[in-house]
Protein backbone atom coordinates (compact mmCIF):
# COMPACT_ATOMS: atom_id res chain seq x y z
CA UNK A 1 -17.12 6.96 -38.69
CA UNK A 2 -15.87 9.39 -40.88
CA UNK A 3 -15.13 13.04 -39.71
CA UNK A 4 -14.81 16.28 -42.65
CA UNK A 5 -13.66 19.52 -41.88
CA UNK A 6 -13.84 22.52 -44.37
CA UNK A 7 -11.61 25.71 -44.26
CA UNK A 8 -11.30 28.30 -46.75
CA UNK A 9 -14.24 30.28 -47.32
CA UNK A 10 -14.32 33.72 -46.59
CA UNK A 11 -15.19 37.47 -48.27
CA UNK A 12 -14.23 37.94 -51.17
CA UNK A 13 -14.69 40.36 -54.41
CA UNK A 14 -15.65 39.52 -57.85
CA UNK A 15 -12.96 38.45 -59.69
CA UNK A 16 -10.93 37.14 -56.81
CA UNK A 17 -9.66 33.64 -55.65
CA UNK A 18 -10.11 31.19 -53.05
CA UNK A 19 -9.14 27.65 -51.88
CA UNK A 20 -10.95 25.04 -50.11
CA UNK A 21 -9.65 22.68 -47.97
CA UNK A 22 -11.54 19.46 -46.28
CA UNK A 23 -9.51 17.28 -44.16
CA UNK A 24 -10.89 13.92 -43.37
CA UNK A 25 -10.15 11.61 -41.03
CA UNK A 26 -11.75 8.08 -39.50
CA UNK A 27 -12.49 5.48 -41.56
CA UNK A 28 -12.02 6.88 -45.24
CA UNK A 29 -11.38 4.03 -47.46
CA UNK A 30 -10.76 6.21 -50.82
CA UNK A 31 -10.26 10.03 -50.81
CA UNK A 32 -11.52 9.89 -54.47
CA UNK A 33 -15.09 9.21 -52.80
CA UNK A 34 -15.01 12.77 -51.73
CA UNK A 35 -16.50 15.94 -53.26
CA UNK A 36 -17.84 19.43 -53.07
CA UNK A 37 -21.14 19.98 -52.94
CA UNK A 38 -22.61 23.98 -52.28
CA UNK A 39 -25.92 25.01 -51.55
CA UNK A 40 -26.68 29.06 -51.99
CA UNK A 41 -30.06 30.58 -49.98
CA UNK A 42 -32.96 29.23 -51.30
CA UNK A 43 -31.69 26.67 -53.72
CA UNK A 44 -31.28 22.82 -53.49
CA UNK A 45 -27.87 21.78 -52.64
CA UNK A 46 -25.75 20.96 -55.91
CA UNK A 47 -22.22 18.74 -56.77
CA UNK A 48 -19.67 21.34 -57.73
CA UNK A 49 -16.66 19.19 -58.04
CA UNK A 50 -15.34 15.54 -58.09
CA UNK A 51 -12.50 13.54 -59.00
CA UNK A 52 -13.02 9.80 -59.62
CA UNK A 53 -10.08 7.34 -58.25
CA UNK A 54 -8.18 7.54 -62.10
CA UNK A 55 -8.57 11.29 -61.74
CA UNK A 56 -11.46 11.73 -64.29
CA UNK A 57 -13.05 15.13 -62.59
CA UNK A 58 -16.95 16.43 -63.20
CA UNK A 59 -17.36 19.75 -62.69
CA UNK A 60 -20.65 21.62 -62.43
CA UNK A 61 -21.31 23.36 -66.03
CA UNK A 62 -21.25 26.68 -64.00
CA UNK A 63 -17.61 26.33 -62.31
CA UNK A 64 -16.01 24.70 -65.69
CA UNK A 65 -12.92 26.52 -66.26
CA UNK A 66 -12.81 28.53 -63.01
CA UNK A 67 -12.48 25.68 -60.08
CA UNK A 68 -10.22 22.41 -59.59
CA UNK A 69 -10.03 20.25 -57.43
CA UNK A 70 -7.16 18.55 -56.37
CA UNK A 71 -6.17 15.89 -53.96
CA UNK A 72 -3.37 14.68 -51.32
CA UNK A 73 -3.70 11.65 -50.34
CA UNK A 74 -1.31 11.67 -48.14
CA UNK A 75 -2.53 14.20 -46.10
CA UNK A 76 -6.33 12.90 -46.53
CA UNK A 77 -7.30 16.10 -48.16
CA UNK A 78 -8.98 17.21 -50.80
CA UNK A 79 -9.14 21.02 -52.10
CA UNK A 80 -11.04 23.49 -54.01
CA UNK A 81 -9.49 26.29 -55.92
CA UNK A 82 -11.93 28.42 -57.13
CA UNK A 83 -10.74 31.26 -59.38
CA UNK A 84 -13.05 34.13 -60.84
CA UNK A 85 -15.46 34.43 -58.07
CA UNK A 86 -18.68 35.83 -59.24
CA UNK A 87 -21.40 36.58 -56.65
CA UNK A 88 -23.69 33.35 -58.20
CA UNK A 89 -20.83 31.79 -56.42
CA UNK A 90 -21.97 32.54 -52.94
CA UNK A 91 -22.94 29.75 -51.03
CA UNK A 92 -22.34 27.66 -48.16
CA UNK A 93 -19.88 24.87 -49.82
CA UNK A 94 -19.74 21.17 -48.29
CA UNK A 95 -17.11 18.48 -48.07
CA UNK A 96 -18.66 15.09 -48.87
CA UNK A 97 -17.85 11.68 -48.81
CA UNK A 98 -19.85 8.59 -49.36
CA UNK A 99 -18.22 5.05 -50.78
CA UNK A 100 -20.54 2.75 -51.35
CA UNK A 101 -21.93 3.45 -48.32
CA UNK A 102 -23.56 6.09 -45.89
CA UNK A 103 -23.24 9.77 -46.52
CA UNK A 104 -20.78 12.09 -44.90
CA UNK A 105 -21.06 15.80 -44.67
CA UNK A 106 -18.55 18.42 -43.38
CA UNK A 107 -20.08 21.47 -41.48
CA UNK A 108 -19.66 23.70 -44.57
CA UNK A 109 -17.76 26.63 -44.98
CA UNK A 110 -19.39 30.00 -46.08
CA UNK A 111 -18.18 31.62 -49.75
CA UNK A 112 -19.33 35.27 -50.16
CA UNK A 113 -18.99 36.93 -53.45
CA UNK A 114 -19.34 40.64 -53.65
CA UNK A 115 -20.06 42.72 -56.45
């Protein structure tokens, strides 16, 4: 079993920063298996961010130039900074992890963007 926990999110204003954390812990094999995903109110949930084991990220066209993420292995964590909110930001954003293997989700942590 694998367990995710976000932290983070938050109210925030245009323009402003925030960091994402997800902890994991269980039986993670590869922290570079793990992602963020978000999913905003009436939309289908969408990959954000990702970082392959050689450190090769994606990034959603969207976020490109305003979020990284970042990794400690050490600590089983993975993290979001996401700079230049804008409200099309807002969403409820998700820790995941899958390696080969079933699908993991954290409980998601809520990112509000004001105007």
């Amino acid at each position: 079993q694998v367990q995710l926990v976000e932290s983070g999110g938050g109210l925030v204003q245009a323009g402003e920063s925030l960091r994402l954390s997800c902890a994991a812990s269980g039986s993670i094999l590869s922290i570079s298996s793990m992602d963020w995903y978000r999913q905003a109110p009436g939309k289908q949930r969408e990959l954000v961010a990702s970082k392959g084991r050689f450190g090769r990220t994606n990034y959603a066209n969207s976020v490109k130039g305003r979020f990284t993420i970042s990794r400690d292995g050490a600590k089983k964590t993975v993290y979001l900074q996401m700079n230049s909110l804008r409200p099309e930001d807002t969403a409820v954003y998700y820790c995941h992890y899958n390696n080969d293997g079933p699908d993991y989700w954290g409980q998601g942590t809520q990112v509000t963007v004001s105007s």
